[in-house]
C-alpha atoms as a PDB file:
ATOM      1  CA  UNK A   1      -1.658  13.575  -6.481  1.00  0.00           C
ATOM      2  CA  UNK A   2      -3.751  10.290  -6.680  1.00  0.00           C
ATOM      3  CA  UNK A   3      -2.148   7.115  -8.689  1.00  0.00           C
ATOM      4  CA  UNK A   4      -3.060   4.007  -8.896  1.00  0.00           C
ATOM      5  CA  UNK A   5      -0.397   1.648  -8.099  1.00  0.00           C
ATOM      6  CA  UNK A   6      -1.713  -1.745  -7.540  1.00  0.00           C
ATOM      7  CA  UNK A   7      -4.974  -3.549  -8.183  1.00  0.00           C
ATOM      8  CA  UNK A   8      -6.617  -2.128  -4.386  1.00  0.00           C
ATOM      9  CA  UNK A   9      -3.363   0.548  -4.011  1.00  0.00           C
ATOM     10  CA  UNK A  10      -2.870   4.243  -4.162  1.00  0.00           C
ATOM     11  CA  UNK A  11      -0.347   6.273  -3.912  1.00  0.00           C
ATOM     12  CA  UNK A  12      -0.905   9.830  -2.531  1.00  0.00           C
ATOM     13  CA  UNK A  13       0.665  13.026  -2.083  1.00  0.00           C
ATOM     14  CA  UNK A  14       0.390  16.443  -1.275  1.00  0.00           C
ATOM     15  CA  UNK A  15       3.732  19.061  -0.955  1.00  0.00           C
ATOM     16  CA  UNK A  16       4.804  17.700   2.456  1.00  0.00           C
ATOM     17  CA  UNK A  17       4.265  13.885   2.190  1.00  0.00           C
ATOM     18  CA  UNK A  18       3.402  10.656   0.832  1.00  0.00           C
ATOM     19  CA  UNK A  19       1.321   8.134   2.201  1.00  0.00           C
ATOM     20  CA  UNK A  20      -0.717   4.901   0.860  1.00  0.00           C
ATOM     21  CA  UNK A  21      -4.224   4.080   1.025  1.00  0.00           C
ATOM     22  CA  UNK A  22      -6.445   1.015   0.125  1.00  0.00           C
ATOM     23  CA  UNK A  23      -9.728   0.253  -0.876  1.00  0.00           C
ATOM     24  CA  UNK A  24     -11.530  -1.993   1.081  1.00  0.00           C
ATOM     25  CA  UNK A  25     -15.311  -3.211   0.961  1.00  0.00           C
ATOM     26  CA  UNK A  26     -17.168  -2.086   4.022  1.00  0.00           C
ATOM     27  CA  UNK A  27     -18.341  -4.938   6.000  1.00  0.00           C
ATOM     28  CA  UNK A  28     -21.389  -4.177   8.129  1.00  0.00           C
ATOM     29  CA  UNK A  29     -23.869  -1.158   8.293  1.00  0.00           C
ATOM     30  CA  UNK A  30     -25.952   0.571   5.975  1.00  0.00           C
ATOM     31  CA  UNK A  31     -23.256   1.238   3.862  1.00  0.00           C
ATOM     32  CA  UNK A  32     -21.952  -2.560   3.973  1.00  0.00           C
ATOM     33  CA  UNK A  33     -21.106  -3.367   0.363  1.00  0.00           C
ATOM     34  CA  UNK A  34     -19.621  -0.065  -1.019  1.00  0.00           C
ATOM     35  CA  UNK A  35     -15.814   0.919  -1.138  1.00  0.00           C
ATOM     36  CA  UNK A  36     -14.199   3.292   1.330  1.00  0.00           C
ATOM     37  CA  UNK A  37     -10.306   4.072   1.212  1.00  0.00           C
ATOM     38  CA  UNK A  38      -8.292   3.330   4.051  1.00  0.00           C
ATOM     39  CA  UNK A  39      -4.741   4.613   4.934  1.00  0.00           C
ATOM     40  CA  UNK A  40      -2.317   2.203   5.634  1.00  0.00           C
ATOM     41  CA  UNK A  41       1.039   3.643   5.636  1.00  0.00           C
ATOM     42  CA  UNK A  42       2.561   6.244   7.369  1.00  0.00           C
ATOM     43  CA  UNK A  43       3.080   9.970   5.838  1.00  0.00           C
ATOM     44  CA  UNK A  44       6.634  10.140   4.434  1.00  0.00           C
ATOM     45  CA  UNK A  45       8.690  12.781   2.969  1.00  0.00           C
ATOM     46  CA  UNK A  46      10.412  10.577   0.410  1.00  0.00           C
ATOM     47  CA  UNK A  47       9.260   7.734  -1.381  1.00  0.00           C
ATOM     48  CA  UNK A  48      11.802   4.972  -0.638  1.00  0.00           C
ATOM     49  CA  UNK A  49      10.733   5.654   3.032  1.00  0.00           C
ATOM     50  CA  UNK A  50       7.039   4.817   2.388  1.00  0.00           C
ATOM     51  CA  UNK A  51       7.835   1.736   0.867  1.00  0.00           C
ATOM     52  CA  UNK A  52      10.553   0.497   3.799  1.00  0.00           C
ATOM     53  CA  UNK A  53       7.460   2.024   5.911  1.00  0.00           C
ATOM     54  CA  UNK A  54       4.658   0.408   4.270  1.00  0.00           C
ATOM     55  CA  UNK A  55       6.861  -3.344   3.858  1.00  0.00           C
ATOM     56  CA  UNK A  56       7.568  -2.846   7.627  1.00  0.00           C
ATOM     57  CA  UNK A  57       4.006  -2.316   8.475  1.00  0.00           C
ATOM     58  CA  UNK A  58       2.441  -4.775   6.544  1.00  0.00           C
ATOM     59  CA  UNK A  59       5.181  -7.850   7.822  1.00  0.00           C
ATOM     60  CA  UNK A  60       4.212  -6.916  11.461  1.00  0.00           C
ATOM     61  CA  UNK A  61       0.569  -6.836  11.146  1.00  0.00           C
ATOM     62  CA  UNK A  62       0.932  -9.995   9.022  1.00  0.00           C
ATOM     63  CA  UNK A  63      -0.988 -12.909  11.405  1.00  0.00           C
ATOM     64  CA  UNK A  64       1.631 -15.566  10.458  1.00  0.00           C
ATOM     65  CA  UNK A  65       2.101 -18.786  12.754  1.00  0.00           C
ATOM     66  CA  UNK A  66       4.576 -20.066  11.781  1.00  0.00           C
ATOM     67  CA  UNK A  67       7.657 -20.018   8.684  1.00  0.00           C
ATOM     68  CA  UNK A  68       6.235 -21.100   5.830  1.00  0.00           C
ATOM     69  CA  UNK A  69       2.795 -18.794   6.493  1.00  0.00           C
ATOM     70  CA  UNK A  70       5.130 -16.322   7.413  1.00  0.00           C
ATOM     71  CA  UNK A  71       7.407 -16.830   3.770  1.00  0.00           C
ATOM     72  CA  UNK A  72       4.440 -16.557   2.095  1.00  0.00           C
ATOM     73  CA  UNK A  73       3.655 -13.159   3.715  1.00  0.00           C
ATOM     74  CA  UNK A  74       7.062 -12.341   2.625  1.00  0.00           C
ATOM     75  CA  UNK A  75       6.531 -13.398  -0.874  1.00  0.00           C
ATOM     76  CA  UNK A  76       3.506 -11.820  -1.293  1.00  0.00           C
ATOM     77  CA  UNK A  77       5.087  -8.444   0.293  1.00  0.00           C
ATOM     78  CA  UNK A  78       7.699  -8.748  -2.537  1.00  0.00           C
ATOM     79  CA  UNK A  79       5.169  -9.331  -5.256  1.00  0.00           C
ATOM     80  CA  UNK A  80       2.877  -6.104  -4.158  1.00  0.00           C
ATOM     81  CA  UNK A  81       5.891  -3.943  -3.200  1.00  0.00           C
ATOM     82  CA  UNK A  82       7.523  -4.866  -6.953  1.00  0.00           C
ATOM     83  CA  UNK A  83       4.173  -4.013  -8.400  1.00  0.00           C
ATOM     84  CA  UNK A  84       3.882  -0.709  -6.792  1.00  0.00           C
ATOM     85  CA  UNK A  85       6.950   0.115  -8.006  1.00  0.00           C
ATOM     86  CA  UNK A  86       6.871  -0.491 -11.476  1.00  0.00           C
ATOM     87  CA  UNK A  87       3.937   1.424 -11.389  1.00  0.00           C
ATOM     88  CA  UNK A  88       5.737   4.339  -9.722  1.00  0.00           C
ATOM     89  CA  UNK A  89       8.380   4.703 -11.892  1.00  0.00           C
ATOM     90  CA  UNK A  90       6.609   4.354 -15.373  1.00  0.00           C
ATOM     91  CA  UNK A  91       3.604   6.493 -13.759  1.00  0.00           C
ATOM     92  CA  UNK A  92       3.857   9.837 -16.047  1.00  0.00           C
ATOM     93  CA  UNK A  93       3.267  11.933 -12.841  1.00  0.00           C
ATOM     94  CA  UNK A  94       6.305  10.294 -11.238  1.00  0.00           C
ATOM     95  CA  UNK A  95       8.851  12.777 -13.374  1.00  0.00           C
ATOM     96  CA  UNK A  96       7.570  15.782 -12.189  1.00  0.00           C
END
C-alpha cells in the first residue's frame, strides 16, 4: 500500500511493516531537478509506533538553537503529525 498522507508524505506498507517516505527535489547531478522518495521513518509493525517513531525522529534531527526555534519545530511536528493522521483514518484503505 501507497497513500498519500501529507502534501510531500506517504505512508507505506507491505504485510510486515509500515514505514514513511518523502519526496524531495534532487539537488545536484544530472538528475538535479526531478523528485526521488526518501525514507524517513523507521519500519514499524503498528501504526501508532511509526508516528511516536517518525515525531521522535524528526524532533532530534530538528537543527533548533534555541526554545522558541525549537517550539516552532514542535509546532510544526504537531501540525504535520495531525495532518497525517486525519488522512490515515479517513483514507478508505485504512479499514481494511
Amino acid at each position: 500500500m501507497k497513500v498519500k498522507i501529507a502534501e510531500k508524505y506517504y505512508l507505506n506498507s507491505d504485510q510486515y511493516s509500515y514505514w514513511i517516505t518523502k519526496q524531495v527535489k534532487i539537488k545536484t547531478g544530472p538528475n538535479a531537478g526531478n523528485l526521488r522518495e526518501e525514507r524517513v521513518s523507521g519500519y514499524y509493525y503498528h501504526l501508532d509506533d511509526l508516528m511516536k517513531g517518525f515525531i521522535e525522529r524528526e524532533f532530534r534531527s530538528s537543527n533548533a538553537q534555541s526554545i522558541k526555534e525549537l517550539k516552532d519545530v514542535i509546532n510544526d511536528l504537531k501540525s504535520l503529525t495531525d495532518e497525517m493522521l486525519t488522512n490515515i483514518t479517513q483514507s478508505p484503505q485504512s479499514s481494511r
